[in-house]
PDB file of N, CA and C in Angstrom:
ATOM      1  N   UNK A   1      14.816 -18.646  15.944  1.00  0.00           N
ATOM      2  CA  UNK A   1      15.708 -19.165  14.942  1.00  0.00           C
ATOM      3  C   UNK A   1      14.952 -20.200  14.118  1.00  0.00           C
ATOM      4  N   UNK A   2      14.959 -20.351  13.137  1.00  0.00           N
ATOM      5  CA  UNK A   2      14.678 -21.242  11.451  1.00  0.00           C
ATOM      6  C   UNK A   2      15.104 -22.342  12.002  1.00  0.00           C
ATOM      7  N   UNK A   3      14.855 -23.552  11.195  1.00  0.00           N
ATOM      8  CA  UNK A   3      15.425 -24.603  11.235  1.00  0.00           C
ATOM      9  C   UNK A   3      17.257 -24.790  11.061  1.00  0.00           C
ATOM     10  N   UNK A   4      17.735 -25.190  11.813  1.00  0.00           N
ATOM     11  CA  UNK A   4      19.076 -25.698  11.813  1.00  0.00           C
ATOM     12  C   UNK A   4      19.216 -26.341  10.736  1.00  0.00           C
ATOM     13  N   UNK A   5      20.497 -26.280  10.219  1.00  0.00           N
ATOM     14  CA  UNK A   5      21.045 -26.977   9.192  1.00  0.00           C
ATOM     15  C   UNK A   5      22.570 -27.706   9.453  1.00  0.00           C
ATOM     16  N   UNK A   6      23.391 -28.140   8.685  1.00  0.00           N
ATOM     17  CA  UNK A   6      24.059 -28.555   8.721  1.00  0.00           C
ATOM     18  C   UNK A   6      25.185 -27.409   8.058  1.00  0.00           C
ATOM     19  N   UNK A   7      26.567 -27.750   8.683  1.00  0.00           N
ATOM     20  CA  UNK A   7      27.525 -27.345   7.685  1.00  0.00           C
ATOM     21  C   UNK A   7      27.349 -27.573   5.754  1.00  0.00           C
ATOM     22  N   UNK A   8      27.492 -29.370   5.904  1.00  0.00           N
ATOM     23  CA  UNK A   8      27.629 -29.926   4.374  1.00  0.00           C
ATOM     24  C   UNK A   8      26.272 -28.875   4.140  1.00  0.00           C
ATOM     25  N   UNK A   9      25.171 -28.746   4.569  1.00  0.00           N
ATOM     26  CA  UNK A   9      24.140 -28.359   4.097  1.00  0.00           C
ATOM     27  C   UNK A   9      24.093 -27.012   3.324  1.00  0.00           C
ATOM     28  N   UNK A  10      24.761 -26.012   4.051  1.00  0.00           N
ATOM     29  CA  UNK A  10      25.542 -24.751   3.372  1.00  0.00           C
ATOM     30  C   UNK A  10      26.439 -24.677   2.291  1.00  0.00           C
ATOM     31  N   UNK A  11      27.547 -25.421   2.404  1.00  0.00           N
ATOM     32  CA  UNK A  11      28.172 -25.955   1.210  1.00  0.00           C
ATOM     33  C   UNK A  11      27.299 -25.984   0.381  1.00  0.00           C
ATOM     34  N   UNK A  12      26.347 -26.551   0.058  1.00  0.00           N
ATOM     35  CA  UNK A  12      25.328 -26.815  -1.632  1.00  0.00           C
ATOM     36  C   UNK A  12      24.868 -25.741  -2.159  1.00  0.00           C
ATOM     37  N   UNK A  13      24.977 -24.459  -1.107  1.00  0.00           N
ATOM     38  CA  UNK A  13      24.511 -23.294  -1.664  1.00  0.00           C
ATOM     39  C   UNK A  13      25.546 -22.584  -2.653  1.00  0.00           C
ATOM     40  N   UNK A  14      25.544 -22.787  -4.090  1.00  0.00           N
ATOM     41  CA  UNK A  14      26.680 -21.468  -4.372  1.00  0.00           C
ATOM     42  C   UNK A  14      25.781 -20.337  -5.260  1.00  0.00           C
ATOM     43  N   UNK A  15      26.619 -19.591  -3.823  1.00  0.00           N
ATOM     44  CA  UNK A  15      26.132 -17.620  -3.838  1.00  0.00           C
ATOM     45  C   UNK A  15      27.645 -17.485  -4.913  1.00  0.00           C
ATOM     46  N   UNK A  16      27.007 -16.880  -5.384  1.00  0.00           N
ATOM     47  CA  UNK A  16      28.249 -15.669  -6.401  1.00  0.00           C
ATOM     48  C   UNK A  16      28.145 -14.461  -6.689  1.00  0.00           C
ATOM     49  N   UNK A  17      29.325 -13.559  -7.083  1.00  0.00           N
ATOM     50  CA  UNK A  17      29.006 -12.435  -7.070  1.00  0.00           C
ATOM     51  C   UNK A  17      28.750 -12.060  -8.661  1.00  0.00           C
ATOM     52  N   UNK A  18      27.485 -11.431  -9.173  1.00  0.00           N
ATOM     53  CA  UNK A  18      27.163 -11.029 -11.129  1.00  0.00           C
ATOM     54  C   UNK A  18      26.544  -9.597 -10.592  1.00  0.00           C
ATOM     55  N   UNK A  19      27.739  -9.082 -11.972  1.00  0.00           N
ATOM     56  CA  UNK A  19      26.873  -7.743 -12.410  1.00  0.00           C
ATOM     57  C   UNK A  19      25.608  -7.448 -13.241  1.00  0.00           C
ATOM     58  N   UNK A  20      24.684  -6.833 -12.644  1.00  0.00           N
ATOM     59  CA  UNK A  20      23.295  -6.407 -13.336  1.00  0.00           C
ATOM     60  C   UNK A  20      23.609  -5.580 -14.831  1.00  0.00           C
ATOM     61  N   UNK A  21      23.543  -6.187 -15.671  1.00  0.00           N
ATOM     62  CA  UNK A  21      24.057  -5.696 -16.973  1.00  0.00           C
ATOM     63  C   UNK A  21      22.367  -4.808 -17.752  1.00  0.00           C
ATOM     64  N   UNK A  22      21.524  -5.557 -17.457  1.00  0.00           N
ATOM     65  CA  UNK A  22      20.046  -4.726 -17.884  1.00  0.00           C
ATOM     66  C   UNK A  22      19.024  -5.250 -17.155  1.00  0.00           C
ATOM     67  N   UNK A  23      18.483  -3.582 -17.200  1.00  0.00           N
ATOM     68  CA  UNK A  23      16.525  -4.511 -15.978  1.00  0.00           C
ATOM     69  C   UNK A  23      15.443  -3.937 -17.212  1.00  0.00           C
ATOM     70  N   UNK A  24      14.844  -4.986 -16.745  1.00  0.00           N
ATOM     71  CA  UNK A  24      13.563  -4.846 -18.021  1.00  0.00           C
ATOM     72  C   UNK A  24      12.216  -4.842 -16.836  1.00  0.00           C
ATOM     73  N   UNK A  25      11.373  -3.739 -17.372  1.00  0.00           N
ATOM     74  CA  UNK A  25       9.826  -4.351 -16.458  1.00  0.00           C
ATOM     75  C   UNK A  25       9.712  -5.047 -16.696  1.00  0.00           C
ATOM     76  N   UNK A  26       8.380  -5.822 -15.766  1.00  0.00           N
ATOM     77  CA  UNK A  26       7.917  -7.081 -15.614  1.00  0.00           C
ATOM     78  C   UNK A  26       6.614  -7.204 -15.649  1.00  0.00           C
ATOM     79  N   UNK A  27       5.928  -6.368 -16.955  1.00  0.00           N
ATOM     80  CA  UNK A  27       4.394  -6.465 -16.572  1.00  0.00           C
ATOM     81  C   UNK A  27       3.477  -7.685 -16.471  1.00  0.00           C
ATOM     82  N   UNK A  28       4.278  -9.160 -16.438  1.00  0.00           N
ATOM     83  CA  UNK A  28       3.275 -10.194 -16.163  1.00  0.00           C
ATOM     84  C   UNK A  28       3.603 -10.387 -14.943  1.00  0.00           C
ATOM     85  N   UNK A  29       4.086  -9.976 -13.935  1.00  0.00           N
ATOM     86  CA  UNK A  29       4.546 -10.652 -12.828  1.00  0.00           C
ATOM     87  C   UNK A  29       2.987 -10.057 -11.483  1.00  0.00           C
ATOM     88  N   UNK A  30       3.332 -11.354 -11.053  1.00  0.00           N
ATOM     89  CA  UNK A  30       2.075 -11.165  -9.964  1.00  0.00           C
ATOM     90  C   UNK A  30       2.171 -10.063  -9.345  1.00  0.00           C
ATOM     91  N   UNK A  31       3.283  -9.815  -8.613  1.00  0.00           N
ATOM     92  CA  UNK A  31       3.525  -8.750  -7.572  1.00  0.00           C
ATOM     93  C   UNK A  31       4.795  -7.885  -8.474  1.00  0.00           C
ATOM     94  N   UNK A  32       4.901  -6.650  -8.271  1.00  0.00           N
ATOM     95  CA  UNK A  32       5.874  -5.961  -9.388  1.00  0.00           C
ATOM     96  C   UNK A  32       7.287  -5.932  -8.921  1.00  0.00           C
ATOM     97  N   UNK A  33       7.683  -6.412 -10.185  1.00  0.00           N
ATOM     98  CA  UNK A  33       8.941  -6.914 -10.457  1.00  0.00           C
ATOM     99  C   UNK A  33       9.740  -6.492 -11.601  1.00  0.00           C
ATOM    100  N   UNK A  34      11.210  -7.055 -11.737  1.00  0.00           N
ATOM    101  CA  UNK A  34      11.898  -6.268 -12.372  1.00  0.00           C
ATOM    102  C   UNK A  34      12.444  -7.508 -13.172  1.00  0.00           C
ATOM    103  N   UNK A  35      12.955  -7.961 -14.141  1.00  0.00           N
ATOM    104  CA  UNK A  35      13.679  -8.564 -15.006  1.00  0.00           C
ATOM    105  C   UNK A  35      14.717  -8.569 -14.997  1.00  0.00           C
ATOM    106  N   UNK A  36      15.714  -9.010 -14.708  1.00  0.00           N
ATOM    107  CA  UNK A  36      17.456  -8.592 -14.269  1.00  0.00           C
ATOM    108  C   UNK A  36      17.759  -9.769 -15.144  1.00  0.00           C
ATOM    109  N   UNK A  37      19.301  -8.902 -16.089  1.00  0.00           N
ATOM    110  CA  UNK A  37      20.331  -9.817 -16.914  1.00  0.00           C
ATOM    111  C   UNK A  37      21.232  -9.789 -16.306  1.00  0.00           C
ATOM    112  N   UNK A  38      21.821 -10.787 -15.671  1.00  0.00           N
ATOM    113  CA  UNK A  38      22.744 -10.672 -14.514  1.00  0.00           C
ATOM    114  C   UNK A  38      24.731 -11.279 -15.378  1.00  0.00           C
ATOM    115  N   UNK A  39      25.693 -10.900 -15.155  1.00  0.00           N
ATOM    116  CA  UNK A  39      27.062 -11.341 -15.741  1.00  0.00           C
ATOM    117  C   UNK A  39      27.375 -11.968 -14.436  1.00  0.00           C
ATOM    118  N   UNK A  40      27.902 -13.217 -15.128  1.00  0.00           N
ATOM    119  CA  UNK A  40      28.223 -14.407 -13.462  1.00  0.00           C
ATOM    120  C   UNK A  40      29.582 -14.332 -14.402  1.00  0.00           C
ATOM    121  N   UNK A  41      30.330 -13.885 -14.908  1.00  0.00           N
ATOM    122  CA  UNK A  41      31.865 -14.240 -15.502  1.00  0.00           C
ATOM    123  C   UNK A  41      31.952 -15.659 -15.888  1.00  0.00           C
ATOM    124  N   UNK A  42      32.668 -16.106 -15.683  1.00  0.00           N
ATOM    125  CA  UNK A  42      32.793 -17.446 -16.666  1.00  0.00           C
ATOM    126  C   UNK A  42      31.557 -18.467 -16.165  1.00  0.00           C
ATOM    127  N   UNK A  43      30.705 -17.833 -15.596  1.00  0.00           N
ATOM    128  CA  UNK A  43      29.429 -19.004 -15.056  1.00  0.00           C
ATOM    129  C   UNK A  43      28.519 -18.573 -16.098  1.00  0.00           C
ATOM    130  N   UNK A  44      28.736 -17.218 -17.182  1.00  0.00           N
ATOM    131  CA  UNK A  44      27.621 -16.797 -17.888  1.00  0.00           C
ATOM    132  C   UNK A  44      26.700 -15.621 -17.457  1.00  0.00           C
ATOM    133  N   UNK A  45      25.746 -15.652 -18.196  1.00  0.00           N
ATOM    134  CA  UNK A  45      24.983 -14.632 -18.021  1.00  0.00           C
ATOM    135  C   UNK A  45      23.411 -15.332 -17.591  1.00  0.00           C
ATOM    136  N   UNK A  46      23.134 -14.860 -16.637  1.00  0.00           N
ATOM    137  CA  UNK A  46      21.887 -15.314 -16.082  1.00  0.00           C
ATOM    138  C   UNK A  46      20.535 -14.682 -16.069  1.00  0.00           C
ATOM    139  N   UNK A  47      19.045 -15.145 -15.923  1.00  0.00           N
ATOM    140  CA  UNK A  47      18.218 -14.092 -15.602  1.00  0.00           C
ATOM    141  C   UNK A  47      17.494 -14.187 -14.260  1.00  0.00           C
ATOM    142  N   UNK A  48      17.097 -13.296 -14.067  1.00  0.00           N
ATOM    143  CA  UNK A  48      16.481 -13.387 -12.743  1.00  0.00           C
ATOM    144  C   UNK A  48      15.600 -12.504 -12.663  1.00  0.00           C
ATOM    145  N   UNK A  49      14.264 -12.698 -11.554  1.00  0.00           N
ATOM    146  CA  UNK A  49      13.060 -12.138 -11.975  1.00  0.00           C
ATOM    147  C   UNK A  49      12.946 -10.883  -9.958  1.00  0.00           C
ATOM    148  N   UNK A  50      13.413  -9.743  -9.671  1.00  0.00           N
ATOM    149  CA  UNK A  50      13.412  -9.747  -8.598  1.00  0.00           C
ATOM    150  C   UNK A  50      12.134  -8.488  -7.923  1.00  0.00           C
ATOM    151  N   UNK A  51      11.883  -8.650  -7.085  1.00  0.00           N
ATOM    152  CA  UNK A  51      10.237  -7.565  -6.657  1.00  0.00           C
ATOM    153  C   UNK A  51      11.161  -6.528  -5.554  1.00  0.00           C
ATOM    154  N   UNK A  52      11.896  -5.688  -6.519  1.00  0.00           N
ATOM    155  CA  UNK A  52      13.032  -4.733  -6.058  1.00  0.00           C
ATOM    156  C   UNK A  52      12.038  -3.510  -6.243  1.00  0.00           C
ATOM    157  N   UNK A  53      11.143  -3.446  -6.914  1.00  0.00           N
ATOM    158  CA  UNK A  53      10.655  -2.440  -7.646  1.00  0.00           C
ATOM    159  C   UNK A  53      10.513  -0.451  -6.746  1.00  0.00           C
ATOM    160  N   UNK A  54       9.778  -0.959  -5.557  1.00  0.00           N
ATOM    161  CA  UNK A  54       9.958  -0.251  -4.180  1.00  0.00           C
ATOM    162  C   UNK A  54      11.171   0.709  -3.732  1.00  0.00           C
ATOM    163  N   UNK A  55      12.587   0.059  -4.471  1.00  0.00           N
ATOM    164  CA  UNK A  55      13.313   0.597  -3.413  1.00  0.00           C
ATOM    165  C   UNK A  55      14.345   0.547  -4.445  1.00  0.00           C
ATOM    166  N   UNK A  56      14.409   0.603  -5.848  1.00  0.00           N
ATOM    167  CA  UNK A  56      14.966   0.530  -7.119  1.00  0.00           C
ATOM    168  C   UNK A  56      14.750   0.864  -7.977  1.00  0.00           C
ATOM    169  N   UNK A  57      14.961   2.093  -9.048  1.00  0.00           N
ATOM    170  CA  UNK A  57      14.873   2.656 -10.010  1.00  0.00           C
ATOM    171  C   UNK A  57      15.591   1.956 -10.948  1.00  0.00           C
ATOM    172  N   UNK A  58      15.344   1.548 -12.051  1.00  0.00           N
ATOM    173  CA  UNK A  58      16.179   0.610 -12.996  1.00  0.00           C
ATOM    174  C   UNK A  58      17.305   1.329 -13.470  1.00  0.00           C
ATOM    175  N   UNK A  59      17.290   2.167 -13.649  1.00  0.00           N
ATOM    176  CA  UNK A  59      18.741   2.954 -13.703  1.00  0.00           C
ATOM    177  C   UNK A  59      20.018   2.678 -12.558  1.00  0.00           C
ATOM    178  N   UNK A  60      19.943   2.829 -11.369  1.00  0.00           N
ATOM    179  CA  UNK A  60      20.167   2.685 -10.339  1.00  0.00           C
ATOM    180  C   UNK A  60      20.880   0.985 -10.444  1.00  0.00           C
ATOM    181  N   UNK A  61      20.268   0.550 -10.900  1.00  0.00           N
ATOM    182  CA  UNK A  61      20.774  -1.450 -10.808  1.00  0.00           C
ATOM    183  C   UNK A  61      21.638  -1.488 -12.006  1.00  0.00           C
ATOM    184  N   UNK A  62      21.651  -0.895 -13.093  1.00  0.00           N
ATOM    185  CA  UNK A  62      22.778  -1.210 -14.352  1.00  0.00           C
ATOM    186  C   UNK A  62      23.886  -1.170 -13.355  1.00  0.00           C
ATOM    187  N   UNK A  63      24.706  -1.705 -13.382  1.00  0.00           N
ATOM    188  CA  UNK A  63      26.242  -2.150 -13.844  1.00  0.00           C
ATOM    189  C   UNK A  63      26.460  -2.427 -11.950  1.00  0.00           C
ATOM    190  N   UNK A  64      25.498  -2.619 -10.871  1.00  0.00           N
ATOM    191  CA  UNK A  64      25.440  -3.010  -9.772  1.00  0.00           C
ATOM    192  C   UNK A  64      25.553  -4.466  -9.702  1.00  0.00           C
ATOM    193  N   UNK A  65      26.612  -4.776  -8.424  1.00  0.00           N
ATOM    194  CA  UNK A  65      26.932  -5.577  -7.800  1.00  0.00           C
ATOM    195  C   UNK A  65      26.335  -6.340  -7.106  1.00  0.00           C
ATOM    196  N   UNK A  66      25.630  -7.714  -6.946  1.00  0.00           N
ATOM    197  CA  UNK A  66      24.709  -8.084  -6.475  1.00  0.00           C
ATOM    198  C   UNK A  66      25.470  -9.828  -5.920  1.00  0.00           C
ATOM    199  N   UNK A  67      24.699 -10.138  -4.973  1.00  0.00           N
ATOM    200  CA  UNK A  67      25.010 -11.707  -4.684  1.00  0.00           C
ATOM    201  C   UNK A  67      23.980 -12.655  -5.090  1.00  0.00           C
ATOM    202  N   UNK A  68      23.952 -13.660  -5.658  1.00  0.00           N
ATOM    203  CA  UNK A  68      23.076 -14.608  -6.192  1.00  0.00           C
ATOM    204  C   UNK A  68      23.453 -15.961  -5.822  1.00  0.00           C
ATOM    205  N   UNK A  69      22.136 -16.724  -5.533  1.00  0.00           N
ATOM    206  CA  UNK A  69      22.453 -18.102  -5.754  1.00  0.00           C
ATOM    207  C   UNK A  69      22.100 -18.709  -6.958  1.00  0.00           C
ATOM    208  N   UNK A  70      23.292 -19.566  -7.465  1.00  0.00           N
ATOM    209  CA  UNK A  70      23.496 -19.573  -8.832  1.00  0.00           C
ATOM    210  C   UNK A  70      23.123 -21.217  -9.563  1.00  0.00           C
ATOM    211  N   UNK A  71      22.589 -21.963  -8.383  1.00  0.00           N
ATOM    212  CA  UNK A  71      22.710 -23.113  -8.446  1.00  0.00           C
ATOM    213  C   UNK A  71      21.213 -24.023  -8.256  1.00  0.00           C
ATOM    214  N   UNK A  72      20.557 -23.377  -8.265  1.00  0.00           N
ATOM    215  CA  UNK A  72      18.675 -23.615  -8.338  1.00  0.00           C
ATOM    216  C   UNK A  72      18.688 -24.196  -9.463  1.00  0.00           C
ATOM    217  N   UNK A  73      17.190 -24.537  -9.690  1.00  0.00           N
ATOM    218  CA  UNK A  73      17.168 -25.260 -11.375  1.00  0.00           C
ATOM    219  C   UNK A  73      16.264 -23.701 -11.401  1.00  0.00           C
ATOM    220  N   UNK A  74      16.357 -23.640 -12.700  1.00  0.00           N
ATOM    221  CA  UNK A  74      14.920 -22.685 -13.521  1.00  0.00           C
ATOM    222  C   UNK A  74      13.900 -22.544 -12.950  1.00  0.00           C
ATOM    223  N   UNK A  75      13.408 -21.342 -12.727  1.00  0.00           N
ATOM    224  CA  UNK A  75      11.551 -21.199 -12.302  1.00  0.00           C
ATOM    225  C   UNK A  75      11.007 -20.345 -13.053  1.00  0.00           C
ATOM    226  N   UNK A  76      10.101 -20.758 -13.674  1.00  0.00           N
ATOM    227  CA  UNK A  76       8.922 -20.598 -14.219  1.00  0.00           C
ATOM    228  C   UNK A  76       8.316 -19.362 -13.723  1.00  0.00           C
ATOM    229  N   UNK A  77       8.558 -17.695 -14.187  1.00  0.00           N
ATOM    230  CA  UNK A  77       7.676 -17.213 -13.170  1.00  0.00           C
ATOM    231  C   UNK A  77       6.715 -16.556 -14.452  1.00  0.00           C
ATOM    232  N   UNK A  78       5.496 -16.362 -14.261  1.00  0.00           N
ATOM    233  CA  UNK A  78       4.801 -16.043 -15.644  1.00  0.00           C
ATOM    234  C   UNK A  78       5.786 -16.288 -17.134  1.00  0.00           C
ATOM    235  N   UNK A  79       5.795 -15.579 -17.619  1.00  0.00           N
ATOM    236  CA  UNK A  79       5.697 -15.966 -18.938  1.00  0.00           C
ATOM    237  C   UNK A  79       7.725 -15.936 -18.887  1.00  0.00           C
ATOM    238  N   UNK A  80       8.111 -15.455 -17.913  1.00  0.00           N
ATOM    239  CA  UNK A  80       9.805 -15.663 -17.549  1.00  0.00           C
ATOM    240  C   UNK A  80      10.301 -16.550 -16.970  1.00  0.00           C
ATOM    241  N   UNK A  81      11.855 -17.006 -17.397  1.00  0.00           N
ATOM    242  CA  UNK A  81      12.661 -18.369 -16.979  1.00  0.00           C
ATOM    243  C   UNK A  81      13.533 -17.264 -15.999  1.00  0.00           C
ATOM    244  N   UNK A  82      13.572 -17.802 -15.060  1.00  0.00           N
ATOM    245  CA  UNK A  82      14.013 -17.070 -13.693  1.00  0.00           C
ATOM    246  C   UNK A  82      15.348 -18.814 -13.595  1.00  0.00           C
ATOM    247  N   UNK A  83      16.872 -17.882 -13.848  1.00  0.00           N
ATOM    248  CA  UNK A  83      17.764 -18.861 -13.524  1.00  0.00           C
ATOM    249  C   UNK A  83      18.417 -18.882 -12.564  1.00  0.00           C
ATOM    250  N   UNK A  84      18.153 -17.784 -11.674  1.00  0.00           N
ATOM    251  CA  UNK A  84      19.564 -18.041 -10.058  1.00  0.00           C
ATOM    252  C   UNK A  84      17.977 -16.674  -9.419  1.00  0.00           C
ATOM    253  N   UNK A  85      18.848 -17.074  -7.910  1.00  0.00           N
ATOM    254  CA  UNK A  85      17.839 -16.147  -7.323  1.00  0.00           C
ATOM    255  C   UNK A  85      18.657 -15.211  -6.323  1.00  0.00           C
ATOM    256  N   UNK A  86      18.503 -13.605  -6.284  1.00  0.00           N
ATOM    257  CA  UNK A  86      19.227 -12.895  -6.203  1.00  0.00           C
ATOM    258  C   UNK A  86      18.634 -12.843  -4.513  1.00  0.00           C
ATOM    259  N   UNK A  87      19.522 -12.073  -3.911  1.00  0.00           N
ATOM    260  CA  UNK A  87      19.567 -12.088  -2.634  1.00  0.00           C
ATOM    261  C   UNK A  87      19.810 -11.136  -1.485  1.00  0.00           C
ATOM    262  N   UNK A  88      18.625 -10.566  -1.084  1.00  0.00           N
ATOM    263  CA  UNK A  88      18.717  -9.270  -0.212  1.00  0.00           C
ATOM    264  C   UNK A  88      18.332  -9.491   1.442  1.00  0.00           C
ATOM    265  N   UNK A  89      18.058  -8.187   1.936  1.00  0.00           N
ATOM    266  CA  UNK A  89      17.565  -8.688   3.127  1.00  0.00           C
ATOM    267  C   UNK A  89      16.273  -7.810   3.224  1.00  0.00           C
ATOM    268  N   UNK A  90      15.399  -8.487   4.094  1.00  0.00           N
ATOM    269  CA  UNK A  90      14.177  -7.826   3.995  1.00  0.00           C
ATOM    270  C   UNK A  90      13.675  -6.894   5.741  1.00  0.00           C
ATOM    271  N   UNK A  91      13.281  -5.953   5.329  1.00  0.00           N
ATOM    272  CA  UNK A  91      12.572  -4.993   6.089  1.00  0.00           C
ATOM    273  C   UNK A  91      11.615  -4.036   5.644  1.00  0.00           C
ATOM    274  N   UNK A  92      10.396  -4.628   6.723  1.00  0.00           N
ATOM    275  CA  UNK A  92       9.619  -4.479   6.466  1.00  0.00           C
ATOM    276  C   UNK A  92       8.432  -4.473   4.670  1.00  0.00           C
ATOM    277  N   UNK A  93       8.877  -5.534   4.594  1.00  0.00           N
ATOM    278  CA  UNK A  93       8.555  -5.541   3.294  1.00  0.00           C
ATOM    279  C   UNK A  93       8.741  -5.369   1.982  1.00  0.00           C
ATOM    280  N   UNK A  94       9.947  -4.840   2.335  1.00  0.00           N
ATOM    281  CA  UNK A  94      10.431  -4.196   1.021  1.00  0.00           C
ATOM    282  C   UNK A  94      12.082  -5.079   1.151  1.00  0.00           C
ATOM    283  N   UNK A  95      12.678  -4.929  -0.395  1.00  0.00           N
ATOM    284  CA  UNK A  95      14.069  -5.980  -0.050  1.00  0.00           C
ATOM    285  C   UNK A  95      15.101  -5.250  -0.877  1.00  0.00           C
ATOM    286  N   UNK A  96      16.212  -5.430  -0.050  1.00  0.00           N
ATOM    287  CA  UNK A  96      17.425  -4.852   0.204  1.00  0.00           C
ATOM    288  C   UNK A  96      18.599  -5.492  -0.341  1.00  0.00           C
ATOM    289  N   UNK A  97      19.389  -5.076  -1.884  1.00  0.00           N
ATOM    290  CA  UNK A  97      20.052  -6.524  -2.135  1.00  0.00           C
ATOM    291  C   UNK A  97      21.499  -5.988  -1.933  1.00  0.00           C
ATOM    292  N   UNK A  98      21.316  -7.361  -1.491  1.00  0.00           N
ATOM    293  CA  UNK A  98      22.795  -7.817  -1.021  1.00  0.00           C
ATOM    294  C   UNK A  98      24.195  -7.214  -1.736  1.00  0.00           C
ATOM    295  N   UNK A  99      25.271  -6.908  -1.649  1.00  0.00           N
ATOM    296  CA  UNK A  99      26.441  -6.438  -2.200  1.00  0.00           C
ATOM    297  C   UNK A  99      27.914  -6.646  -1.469  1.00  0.00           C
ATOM    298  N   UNK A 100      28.677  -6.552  -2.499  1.00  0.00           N
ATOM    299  CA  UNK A 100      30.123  -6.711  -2.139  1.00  0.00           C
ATOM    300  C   UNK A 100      30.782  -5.433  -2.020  1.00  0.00           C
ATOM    301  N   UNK A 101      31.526  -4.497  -0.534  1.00  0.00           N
ATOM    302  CA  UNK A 101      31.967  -3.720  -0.215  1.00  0.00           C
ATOM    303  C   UNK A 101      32.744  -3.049  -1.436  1.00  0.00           C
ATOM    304  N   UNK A 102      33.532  -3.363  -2.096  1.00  0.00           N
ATOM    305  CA  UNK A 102      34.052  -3.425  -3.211  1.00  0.00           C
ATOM    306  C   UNK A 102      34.243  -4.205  -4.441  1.00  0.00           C
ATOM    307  N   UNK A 103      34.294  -3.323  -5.711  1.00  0.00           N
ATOM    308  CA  UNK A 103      34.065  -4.221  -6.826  1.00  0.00           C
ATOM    309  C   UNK A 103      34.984  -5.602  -6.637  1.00  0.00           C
ATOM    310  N   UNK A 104      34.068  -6.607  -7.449  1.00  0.00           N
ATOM    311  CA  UNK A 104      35.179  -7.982  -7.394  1.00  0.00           C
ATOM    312  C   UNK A 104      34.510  -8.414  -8.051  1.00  0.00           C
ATOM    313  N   UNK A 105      35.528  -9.721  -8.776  1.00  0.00           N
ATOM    314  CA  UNK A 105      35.483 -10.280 -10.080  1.00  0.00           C
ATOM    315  C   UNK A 105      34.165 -11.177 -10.290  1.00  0.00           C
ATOM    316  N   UNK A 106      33.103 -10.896 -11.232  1.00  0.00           N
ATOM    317  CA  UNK A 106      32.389 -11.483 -11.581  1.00  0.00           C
ATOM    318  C   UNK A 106      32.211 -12.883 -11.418  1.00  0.00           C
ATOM    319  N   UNK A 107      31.667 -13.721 -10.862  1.00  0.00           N
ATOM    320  CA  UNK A 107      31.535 -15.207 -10.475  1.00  0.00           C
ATOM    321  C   UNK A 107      32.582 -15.451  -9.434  1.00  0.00           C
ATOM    322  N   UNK A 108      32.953 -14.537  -8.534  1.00  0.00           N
ATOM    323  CA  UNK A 108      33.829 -14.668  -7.234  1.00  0.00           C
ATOM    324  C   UNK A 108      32.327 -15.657  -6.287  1.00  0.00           C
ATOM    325  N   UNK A 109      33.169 -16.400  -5.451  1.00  0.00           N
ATOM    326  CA  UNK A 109      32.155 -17.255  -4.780  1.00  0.00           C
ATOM    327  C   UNK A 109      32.225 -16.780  -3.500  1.00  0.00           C
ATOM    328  N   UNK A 110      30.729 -16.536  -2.984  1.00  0.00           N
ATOM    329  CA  UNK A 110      30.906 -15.979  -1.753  1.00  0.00           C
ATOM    330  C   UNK A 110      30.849 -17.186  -0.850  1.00  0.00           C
ATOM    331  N   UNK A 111      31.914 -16.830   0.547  1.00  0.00           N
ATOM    332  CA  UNK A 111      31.814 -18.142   1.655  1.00  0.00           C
ATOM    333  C   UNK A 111      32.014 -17.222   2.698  1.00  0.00           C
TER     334      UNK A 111
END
């Protein structure tokens, strides 16, 4: 097990649920990656930079359901502003993103 945290400590995380509205390649990115315009509903529209590439056809991610944390500051990743960071699970190397069983409302907060 990772380091322990706290309850309050979880609280600071807000995951939400945004639809992948467009993926763009990512030919500056170190390791290959995808460009995601993400819809957070009344939180906006976000971008995010994710190395889905493996196990994701960009077709495949339009109008998909994804969980994000929405509450990071900006990162810098090459020549892209990366604003929330999307959230899968990983095996063996490759990553698996996260989703809501059924559709639900854009910027729903996951707990």
């Amino acid at each position: 097990m990772e380091k322990i945290i706290t309850f309050e400590d979880f609280t600071k995380v807000d995951l939400r649920i945004g639809t992948i509205t467009a993926v763009n390649d990512f030919p500056n990115a170190h390791r290959p990656a995808y460009q995601l315009v993400i819809d957070f509903g009344d939180l906006g529209i976000k971008k995010s930079s994710a190395q889905i590439t493996t196990q994701y056809k960009k077709e495949e991610l339009v109008n998909r359901q994804i969980v994000a944390v929405v509450n990071f500051p900006k990162k810098q990743i090459a020549n892209f502003m990366s604003a929330c960071l999307v959230v899968g699970a990983v095996k063996a190397n490759d990553v698996f993103l996260l989703h809501p069983e059924t559709k639900v409302k854009n910027g729903s907060q996951v707990s």
